[in-house]
N, C-alpha and C. Protein backbone atom coordinates (compact mmCIF):
# COMPACT_ATOMS: atom_id res chain seq x y z
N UNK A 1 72.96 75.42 -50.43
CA UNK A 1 71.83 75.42 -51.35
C UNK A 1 72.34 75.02 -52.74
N UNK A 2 71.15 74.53 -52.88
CA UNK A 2 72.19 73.61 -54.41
C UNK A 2 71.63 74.96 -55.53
N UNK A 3 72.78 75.29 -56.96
CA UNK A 3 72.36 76.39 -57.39
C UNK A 3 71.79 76.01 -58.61
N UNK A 4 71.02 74.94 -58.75
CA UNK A 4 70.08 74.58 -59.85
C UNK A 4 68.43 74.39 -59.70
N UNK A 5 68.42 75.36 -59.11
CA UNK A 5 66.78 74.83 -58.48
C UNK A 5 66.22 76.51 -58.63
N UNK A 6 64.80 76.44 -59.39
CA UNK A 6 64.44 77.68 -59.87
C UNK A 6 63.99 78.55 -58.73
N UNK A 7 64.10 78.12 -57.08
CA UNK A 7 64.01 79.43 -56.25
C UNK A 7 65.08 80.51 -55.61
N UNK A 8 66.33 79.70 -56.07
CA UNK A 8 67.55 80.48 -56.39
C UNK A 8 67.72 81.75 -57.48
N UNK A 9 67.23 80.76 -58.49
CA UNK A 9 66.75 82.03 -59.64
C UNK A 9 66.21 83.34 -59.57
N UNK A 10 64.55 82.82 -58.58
CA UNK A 10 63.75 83.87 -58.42
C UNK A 10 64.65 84.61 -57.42
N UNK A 11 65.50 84.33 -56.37
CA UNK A 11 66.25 85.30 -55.57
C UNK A 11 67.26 86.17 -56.52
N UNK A 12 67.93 85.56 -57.70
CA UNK A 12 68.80 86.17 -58.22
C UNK A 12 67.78 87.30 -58.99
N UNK A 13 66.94 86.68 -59.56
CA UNK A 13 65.86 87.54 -60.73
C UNK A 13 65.31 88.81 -60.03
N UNK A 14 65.40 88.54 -58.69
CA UNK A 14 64.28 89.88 -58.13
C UNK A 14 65.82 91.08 -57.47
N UNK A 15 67.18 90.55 -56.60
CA UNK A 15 68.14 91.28 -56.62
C UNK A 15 68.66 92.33 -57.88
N UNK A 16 68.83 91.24 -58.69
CA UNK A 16 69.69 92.10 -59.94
C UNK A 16 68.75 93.42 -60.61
N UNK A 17 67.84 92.95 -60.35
CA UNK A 17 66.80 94.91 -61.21
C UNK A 17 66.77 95.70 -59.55
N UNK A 18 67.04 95.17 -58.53
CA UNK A 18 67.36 96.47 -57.44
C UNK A 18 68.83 96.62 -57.78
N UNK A 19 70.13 96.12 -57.82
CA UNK A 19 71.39 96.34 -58.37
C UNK A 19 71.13 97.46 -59.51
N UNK A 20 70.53 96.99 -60.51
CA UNK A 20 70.21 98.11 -61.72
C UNK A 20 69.17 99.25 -61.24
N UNK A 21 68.40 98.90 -60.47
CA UNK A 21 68.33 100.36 -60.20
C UNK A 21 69.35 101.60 -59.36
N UNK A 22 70.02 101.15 -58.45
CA UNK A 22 71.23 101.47 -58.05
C UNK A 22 72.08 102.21 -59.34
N UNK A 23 72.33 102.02 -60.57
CA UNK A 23 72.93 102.30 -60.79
C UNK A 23 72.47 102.78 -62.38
N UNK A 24 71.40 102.70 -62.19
CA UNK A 24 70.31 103.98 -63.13
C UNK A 24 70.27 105.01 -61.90
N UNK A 25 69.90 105.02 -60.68
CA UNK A 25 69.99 106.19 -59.79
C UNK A 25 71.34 106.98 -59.79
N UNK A 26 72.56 106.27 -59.79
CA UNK A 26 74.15 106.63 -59.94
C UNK A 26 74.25 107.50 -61.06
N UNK A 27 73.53 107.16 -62.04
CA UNK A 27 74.01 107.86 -63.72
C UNK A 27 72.75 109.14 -63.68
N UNK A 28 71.52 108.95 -62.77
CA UNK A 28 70.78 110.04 -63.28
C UNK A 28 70.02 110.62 -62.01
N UNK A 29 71.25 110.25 -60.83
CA UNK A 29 71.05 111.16 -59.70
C UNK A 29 70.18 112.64 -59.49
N UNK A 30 70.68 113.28 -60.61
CA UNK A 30 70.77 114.94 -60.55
C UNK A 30 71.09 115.44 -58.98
N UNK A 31 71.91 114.84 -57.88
CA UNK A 31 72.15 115.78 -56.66
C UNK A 31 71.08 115.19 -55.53
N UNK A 32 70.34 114.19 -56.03
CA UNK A 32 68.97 113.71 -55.10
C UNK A 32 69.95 112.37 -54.54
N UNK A 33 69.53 112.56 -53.13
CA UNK A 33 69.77 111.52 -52.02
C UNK A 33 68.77 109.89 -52.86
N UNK A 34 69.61 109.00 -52.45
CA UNK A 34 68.60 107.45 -53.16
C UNK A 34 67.30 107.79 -52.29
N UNK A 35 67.21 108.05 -50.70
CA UNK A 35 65.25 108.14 -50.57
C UNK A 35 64.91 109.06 -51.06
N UNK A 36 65.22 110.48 -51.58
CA UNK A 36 64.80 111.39 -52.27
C UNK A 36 64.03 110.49 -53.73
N UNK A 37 65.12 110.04 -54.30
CA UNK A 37 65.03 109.61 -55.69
C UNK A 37 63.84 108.39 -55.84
N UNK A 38 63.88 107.54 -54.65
CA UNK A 38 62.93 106.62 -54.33
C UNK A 38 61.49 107.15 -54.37
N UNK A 39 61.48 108.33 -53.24
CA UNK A 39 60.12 109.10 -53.35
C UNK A 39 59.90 109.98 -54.66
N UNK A 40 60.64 109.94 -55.32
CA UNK A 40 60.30 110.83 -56.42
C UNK A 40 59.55 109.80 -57.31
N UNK A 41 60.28 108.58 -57.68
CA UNK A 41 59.46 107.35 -58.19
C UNK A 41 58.39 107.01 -57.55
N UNK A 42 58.50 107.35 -56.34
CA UNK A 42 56.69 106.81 -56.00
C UNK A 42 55.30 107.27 -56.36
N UNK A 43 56.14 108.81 -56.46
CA UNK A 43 54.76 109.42 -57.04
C UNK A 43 54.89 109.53 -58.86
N UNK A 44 55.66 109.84 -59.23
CA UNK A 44 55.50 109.79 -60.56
C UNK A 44 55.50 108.18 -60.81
N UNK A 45 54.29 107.45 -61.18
CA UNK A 45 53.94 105.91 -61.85
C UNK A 45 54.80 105.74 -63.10
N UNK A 46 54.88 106.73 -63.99
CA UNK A 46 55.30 105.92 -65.23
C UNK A 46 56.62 106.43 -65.39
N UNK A 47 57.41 107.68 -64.68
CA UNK A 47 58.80 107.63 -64.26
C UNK A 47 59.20 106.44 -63.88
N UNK A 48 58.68 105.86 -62.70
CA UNK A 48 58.81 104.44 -62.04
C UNK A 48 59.41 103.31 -63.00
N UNK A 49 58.01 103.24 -63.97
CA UNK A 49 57.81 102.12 -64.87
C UNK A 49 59.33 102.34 -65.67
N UNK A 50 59.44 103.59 -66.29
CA UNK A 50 60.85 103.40 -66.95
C UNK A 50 62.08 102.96 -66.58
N UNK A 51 61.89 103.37 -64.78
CA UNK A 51 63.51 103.27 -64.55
C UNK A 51 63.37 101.45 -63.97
N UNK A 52 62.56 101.23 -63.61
CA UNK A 52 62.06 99.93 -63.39
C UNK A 52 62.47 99.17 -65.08
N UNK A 53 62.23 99.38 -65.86
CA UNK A 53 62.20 98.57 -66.88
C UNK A 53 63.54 98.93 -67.58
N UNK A 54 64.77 99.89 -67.04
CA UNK A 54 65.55 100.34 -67.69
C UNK A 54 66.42 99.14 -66.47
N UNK A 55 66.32 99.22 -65.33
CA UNK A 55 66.65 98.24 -64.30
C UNK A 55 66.80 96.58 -64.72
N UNK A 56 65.74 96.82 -65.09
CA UNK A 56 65.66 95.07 -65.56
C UNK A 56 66.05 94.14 -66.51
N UNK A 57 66.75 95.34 -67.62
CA UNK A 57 68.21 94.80 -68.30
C UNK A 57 68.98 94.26 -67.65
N UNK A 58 69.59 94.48 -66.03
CA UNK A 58 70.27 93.49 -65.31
C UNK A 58 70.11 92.22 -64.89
N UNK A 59 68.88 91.60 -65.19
CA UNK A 59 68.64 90.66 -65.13
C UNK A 59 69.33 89.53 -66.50
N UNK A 60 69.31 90.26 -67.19
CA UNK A 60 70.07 89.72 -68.99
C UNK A 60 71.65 88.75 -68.58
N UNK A 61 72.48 89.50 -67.65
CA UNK A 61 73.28 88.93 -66.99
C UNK A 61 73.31 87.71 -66.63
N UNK A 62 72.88 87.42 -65.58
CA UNK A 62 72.76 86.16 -64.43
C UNK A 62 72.14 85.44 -65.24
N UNK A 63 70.78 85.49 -66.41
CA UNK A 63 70.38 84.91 -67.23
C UNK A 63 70.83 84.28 -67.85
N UNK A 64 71.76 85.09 -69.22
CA UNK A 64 72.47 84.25 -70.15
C UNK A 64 73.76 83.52 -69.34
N UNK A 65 74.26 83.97 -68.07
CA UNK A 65 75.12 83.43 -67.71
C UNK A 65 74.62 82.02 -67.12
N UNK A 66 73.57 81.77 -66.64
CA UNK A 66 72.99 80.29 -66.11
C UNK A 66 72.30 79.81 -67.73
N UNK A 67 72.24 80.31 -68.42
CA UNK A 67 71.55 79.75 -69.61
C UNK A 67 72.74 78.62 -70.24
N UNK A 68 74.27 79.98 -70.06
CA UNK A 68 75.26 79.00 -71.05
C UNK A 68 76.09 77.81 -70.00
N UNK A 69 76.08 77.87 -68.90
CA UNK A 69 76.46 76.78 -67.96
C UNK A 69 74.98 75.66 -67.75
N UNK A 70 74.52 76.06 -68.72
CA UNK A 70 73.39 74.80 -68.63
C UNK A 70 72.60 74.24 -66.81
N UNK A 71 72.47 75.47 -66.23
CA UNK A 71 71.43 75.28 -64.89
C UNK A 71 70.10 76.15 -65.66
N UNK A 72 69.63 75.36 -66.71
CA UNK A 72 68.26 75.79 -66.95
C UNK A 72 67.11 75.96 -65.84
N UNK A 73 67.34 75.41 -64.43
CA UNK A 73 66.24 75.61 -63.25
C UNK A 73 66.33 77.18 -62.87
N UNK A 74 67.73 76.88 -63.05
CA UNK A 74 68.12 78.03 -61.74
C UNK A 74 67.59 79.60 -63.29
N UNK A 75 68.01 79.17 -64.59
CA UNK A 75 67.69 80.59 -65.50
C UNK A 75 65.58 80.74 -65.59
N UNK A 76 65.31 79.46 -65.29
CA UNK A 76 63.67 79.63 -65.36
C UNK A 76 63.36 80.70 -63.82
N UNK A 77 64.14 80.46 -62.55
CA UNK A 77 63.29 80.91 -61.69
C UNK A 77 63.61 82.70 -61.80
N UNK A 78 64.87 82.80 -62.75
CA UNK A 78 65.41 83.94 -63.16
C UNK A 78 64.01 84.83 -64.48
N UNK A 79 63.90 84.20 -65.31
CA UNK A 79 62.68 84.00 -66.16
C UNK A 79 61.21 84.86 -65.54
N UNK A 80 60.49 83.75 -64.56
CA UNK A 80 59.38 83.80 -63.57
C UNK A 80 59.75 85.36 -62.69
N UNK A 81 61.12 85.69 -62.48
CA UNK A 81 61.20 87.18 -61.41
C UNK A 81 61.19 87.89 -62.74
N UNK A 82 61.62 87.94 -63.76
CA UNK A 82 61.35 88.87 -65.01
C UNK A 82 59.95 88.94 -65.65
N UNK A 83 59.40 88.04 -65.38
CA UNK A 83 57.53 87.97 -65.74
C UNK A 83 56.83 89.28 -64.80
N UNK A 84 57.73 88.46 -63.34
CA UNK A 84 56.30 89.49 -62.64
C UNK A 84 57.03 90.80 -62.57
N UNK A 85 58.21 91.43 -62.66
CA UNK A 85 58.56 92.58 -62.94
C UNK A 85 57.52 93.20 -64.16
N UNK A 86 57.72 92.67 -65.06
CA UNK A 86 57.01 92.84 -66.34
C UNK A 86 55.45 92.98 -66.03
N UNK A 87 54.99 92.13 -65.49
CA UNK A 87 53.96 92.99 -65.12
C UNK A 87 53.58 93.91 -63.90
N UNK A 88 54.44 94.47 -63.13
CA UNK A 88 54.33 95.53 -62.29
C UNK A 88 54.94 96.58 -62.91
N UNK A 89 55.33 96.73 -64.20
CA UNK A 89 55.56 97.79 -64.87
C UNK A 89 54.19 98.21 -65.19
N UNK A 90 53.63 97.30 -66.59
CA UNK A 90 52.50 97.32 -66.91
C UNK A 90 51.38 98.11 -66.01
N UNK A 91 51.77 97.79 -64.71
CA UNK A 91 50.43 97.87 -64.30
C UNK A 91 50.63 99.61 -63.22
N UNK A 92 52.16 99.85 -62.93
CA UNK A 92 52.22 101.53 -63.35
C UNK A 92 52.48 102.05 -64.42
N UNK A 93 52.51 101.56 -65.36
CA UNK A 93 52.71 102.59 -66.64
C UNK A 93 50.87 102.92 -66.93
N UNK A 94 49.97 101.72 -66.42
CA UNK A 94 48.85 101.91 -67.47
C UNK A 94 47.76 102.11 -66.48
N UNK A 95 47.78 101.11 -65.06
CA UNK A 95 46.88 101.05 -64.78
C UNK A 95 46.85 102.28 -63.15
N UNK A 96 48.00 102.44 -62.40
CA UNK A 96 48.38 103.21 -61.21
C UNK A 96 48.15 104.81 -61.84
């Protein structure tokens, strides 16, 4: 697969905020199993939204790193998975 083409991106864009959540769960475990911690986010919406949006700083990574090797395709489809994160926060923080 060639790695300049923005549906590479969107694969990298949508991995890296599950990576970061991994490891927002690591730092603020409290003793809860990851499906424990999973179901605990399901029901609390705007818990969710935070650790979701605390997650998606990992995306900043793979970003500026395809930004400064100049594969602008591959940082847009990176871009487009940070949009719709952004709005599935939105829409448990305000509207779930």
């Amino acid at each position: 697969m060639k790695r300049n083409v923005p549906i590479f991106g969107l694969l990298i864009g949508i991995i890296f905020p599950i990576l970061g959540m991994l490891v927002v769960y690591l730092i603020n475990s409290a003793g809860a199993s990851f499906p424990e911690f999973l179901h605990a986010l399901a029901s609390k919406h705007k818990e969710a939204a935070a650790v979701l949006s605390l997650s998606l700083v990992a995306n900043a990574i793979p970003f500026i790193y395809y930004t400064n090797k100049r594969l602008d395709l591959t940082a847009r489809g990176i871009l487009i998975a940070t949009m719709i994160y952004a709005v599935l926060i939105v829409l448990l923080k305000y509207v779930w």
